[in-house]
N, C-alpha and C. Protein backbone atom coordinates (compact mmCIF):
# COMPACT_ATOMS: atom_id res chain seq x y z
N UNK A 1 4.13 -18.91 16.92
CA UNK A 1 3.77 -17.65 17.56
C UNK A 1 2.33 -17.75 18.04
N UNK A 2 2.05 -17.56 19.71
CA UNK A 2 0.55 -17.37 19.87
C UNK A 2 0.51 -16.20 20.18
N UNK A 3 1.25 -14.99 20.33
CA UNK A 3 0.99 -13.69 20.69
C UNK A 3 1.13 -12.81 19.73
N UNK A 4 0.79 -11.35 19.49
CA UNK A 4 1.32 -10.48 19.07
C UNK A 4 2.83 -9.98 19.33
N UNK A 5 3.23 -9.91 17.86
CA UNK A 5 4.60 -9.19 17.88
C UNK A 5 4.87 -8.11 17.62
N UNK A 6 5.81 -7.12 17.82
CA UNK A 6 5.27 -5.70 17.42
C UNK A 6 6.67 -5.32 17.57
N UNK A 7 7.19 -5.03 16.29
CA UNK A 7 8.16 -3.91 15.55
C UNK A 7 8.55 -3.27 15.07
N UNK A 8 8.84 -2.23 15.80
CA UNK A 8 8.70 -0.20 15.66
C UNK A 8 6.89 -0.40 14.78
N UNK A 9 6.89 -0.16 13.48
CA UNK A 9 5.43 0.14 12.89
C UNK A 9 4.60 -0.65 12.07
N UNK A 10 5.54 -2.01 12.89
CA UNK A 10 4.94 -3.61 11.98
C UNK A 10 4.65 -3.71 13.62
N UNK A 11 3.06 -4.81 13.20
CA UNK A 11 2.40 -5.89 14.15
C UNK A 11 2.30 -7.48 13.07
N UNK A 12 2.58 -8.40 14.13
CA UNK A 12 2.65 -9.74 13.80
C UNK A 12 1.64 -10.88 14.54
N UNK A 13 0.57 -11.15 14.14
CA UNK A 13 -0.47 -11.47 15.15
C UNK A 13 -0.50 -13.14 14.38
N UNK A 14 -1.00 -13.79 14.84
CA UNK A 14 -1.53 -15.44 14.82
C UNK A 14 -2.81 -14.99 13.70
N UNK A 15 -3.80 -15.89 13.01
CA UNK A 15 -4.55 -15.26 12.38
C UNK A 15 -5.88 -15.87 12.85
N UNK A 16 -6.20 -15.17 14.02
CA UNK A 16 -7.56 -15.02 14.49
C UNK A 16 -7.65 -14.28 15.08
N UNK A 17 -9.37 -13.76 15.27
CA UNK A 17 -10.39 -12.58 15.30
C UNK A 17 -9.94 -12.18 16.55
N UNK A 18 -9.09 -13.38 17.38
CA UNK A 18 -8.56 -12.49 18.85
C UNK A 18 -8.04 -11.90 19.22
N UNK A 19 -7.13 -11.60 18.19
CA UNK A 19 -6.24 -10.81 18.34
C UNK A 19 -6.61 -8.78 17.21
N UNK A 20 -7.71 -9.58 17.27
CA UNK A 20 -7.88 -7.33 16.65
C UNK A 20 -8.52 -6.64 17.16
N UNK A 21 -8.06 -6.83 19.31
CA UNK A 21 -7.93 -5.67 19.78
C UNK A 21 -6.40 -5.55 20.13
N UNK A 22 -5.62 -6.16 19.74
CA UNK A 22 -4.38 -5.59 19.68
C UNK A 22 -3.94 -5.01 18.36
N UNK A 23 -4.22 -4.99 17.01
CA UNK A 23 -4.04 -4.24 16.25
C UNK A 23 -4.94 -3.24 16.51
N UNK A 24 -5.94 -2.99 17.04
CA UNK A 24 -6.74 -1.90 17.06
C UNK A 24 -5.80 -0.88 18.18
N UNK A 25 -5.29 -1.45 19.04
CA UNK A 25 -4.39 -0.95 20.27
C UNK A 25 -3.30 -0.45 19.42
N UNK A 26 -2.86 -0.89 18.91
CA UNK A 26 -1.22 -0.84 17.68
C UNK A 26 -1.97 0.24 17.16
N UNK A 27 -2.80 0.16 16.22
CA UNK A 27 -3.39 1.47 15.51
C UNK A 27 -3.56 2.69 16.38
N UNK A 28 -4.20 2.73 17.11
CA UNK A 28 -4.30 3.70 17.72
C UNK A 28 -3.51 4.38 18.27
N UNK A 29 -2.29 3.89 18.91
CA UNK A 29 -1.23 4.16 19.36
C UNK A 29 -0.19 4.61 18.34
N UNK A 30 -0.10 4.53 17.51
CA UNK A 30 0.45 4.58 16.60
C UNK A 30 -0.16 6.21 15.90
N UNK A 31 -1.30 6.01 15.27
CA UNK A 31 -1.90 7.00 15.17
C UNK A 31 -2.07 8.24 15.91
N UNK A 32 -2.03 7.79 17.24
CA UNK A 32 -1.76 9.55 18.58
C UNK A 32 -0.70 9.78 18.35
N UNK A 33 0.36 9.04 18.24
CA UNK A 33 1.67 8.96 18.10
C UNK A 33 1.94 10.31 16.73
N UNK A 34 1.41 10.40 15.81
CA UNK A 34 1.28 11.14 15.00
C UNK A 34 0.31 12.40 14.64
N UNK A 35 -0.23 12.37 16.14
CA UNK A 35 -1.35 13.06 16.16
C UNK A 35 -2.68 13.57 15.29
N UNK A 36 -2.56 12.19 14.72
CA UNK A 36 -4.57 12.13 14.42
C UNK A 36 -5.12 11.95 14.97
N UNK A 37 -6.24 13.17 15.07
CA UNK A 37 -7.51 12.72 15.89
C UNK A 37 -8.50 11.49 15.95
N UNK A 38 -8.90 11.47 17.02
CA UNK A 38 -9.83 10.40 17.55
C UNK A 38 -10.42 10.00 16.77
N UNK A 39 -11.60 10.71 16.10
CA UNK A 39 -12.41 10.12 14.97
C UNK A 39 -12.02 10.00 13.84
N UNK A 40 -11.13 10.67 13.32
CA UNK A 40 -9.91 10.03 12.24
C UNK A 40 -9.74 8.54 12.67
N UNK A 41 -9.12 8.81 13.44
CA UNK A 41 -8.53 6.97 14.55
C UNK A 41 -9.39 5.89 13.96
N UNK A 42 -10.65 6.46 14.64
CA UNK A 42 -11.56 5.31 14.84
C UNK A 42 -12.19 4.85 13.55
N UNK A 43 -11.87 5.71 12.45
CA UNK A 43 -12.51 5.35 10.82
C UNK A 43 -11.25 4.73 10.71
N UNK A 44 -10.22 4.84 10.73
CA UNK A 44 -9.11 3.96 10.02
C UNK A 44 -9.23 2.60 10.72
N UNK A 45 -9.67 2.62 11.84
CA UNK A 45 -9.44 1.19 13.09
C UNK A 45 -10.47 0.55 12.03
N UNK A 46 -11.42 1.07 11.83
CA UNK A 46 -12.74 0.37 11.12
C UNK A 46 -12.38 -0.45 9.76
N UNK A 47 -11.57 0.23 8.90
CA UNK A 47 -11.02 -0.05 8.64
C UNK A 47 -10.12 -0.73 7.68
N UNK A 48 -9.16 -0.77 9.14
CA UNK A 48 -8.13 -1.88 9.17
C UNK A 48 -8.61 -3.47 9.91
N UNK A 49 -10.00 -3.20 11.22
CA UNK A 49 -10.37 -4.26 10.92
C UNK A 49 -10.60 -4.80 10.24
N UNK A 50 -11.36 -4.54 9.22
CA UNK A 50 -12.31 -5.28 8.23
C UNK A 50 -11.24 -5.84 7.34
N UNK A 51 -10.60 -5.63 7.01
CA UNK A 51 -9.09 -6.15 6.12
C UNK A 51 -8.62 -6.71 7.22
N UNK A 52 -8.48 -6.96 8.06
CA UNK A 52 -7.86 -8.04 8.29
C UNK A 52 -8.84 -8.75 8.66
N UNK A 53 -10.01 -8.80 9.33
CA UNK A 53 -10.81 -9.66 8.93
C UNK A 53 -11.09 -10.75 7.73
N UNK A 54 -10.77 -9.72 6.73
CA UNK A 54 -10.54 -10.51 5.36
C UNK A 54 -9.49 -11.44 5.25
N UNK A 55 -8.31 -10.71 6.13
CA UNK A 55 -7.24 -11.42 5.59
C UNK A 55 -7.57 -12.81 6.43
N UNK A 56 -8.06 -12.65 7.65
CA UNK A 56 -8.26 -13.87 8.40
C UNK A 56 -8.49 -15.23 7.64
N UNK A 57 -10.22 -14.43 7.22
CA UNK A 57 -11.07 -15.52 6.41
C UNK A 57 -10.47 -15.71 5.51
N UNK A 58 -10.58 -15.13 4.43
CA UNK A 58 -10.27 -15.41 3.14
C UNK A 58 -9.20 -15.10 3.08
N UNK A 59 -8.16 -14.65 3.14
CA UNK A 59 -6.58 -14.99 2.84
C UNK A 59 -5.92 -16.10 3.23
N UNK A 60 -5.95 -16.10 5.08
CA UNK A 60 -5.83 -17.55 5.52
C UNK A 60 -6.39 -18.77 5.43
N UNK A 61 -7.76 -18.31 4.99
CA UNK A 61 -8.98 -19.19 5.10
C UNK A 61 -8.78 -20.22 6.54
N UNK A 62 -8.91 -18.96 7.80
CA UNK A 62 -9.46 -19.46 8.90
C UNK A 62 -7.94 -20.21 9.86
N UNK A 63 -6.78 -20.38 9.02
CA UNK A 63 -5.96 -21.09 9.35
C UNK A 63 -4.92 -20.27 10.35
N UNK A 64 -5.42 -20.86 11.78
CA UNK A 64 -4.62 -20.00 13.13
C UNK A 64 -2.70 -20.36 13.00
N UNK A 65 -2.68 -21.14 12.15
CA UNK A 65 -1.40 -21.21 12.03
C UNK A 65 -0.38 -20.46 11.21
N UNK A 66 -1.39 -19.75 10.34
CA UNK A 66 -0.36 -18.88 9.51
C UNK A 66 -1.13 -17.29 10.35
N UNK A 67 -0.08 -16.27 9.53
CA UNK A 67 -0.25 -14.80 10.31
C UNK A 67 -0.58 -13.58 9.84
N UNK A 68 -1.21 -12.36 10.08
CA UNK A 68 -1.19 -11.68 9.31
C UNK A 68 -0.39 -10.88 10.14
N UNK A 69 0.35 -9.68 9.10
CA UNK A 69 1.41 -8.73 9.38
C UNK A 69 0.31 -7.07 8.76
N UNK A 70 0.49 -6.47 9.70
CA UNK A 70 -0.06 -4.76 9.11
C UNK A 70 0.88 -4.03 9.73
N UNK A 71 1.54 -2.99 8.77
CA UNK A 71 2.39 -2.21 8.73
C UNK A 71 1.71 -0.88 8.57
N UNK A 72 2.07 0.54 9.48
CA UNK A 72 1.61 2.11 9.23
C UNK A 72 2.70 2.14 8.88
N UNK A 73 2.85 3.32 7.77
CA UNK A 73 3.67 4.42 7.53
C UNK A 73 3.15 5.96 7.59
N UNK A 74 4.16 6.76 7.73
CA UNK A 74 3.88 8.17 7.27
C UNK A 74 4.47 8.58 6.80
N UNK A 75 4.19 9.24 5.56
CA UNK A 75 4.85 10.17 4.26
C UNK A 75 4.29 11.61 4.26
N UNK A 76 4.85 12.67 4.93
CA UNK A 76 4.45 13.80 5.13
C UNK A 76 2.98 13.48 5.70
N UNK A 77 2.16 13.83 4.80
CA UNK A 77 0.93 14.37 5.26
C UNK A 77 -0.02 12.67 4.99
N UNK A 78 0.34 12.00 4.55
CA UNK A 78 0.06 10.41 3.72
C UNK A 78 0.28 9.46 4.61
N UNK A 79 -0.77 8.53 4.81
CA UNK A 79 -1.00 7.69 5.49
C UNK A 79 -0.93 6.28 4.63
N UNK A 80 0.07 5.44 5.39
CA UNK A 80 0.16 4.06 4.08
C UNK A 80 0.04 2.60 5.49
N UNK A 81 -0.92 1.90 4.92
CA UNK A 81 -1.42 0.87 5.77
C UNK A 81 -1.31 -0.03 5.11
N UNK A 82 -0.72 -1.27 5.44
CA UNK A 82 -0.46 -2.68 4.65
C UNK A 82 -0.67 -3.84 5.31
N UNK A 83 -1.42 -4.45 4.36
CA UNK A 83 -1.95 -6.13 5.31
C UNK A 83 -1.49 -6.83 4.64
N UNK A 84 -0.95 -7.88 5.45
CA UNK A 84 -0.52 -9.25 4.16
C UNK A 84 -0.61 -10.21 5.36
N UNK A 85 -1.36 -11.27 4.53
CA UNK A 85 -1.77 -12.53 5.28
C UNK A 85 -0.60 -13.71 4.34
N UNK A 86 -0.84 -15.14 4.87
CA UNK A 86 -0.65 -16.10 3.63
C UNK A 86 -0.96 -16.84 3.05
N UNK A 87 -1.90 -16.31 2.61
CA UNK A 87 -2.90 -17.17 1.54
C UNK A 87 -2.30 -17.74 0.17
N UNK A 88 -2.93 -18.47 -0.37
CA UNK A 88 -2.79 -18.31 -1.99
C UNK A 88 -2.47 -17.23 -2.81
N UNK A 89 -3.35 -16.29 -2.73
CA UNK A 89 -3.88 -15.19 -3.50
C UNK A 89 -4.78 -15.83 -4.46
N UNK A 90 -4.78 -14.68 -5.30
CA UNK A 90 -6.33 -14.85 -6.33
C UNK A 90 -5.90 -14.30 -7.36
N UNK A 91 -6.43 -14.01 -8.37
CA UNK A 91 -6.27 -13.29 -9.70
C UNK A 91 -7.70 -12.61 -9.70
N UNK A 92 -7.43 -11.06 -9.43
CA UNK A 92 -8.62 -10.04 -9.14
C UNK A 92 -9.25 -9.92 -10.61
N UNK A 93 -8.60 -9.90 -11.60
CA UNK A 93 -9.47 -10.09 -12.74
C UNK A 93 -10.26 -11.05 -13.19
N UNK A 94 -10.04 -12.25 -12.43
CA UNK A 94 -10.93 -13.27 -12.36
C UNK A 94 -12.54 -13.46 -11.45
N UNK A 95 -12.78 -12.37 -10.76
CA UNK A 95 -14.05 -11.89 -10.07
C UNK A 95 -14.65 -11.10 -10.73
N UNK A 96 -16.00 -11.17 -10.74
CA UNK A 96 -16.92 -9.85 -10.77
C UNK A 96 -16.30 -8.46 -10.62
N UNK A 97 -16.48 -7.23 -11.11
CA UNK A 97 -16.14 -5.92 -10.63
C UNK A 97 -17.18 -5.81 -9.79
N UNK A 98 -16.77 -5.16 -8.52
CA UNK A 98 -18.07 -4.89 -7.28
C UNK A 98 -18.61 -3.52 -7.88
N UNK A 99 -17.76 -2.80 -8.22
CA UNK A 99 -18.35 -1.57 -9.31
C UNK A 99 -19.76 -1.49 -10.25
N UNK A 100 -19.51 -2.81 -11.09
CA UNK A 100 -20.37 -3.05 -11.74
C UNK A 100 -22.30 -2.50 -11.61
N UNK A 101 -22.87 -1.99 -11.87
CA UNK A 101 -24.56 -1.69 -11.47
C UNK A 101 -25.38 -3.24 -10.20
N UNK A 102 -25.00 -4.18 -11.66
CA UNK A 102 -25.72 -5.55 -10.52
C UNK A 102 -24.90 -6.22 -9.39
N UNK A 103 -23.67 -5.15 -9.27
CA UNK A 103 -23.13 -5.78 -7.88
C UNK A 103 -23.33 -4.88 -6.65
N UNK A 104 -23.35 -3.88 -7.30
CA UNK A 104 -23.80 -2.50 -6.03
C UNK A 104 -24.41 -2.84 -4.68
N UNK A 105 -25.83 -3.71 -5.25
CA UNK A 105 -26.11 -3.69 -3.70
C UNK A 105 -26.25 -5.04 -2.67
N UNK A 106 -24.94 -5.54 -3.49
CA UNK A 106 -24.85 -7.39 -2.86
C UNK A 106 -24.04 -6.60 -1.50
N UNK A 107 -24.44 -7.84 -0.54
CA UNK A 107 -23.73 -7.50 1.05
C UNK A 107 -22.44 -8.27 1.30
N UNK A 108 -22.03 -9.27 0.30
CA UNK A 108 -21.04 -9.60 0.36
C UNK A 108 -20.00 -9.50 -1.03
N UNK A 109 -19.04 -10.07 -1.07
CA UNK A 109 -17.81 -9.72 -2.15
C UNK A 109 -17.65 -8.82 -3.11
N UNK A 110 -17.65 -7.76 -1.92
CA UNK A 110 -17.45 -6.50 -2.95
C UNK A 110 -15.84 -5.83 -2.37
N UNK A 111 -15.25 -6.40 -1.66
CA UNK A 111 -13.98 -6.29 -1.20
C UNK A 111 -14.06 -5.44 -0.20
C-alpha cells in the first residue's frame, strides 16, 4: 500500500509523516460529519496527530512498510479514537510514570 485507504470510519495510511494531512482530512470530515465544531476539530486533529506521530516513530520505528490504522467512533454524546500501528509494543509498567514530580517537566517521554 502507498496510499491512503479509507473505510466508512477506518483510515489505512503507509507509516509516514506524509500522509497526516490525510488523516487530518479524514478527521475533519468525519468530525463535520457529526457536527463538531471547528475548534473542537482542530484540538482533536492536534491530537490525533501527535499519536500517530508516535505511532510512526516509535511504534513502527520509522518503518514505511508497515501501517498505521485510526478509527472514529460515536457513542451518543462520546467520542472514541483508535491508533494502532505495528510495532512490538512495550510493557508500560516498565517506564518511568510521566506523572511522577521529576518527570513533569522533561520535553520528551511523557506519552
Amino acid at each position: 500500500m502507498d496510499k491512503p485507504v479509507i473505510s466508512g470510519n477506518i483510515i489505512t495510511v503507509p507509516s509516514d509523516t506524509i500522509h497526516l494531512a490525510a488523516i487530518d482530512d479524514f478527521m475533519s470530515d468525519k468530525l463535520a460529519e457529526a457536527g463538531v465544531s471547528a475548534s473542537v476539530s482542530a484540538d482533536i486533529a492536534i491530537s490525533v496527530s501527535e499519536a500517530v506521530n508516535n505511532a510512526i516513530e516509535h511504534g513502527n520505528a520509522g518503518d514505511q512498510n508497515k501501517k498505521i490504522t485510526v478509527k472514529i467512533e460515536f457513542k451518543g454524546n462520546d467520542l472514541y479514537v483508535s491508533i494502532k500501528d505495528q510495532g512490538k509494543g512495550f510493557d508500560p509498567d516498565s517506564i518511568p510514570n510521566p506523572t511522577d514530580k521529576e518527570n513533569l517537566l522533561k520535553k520528551v517521554g511523557r506519552g
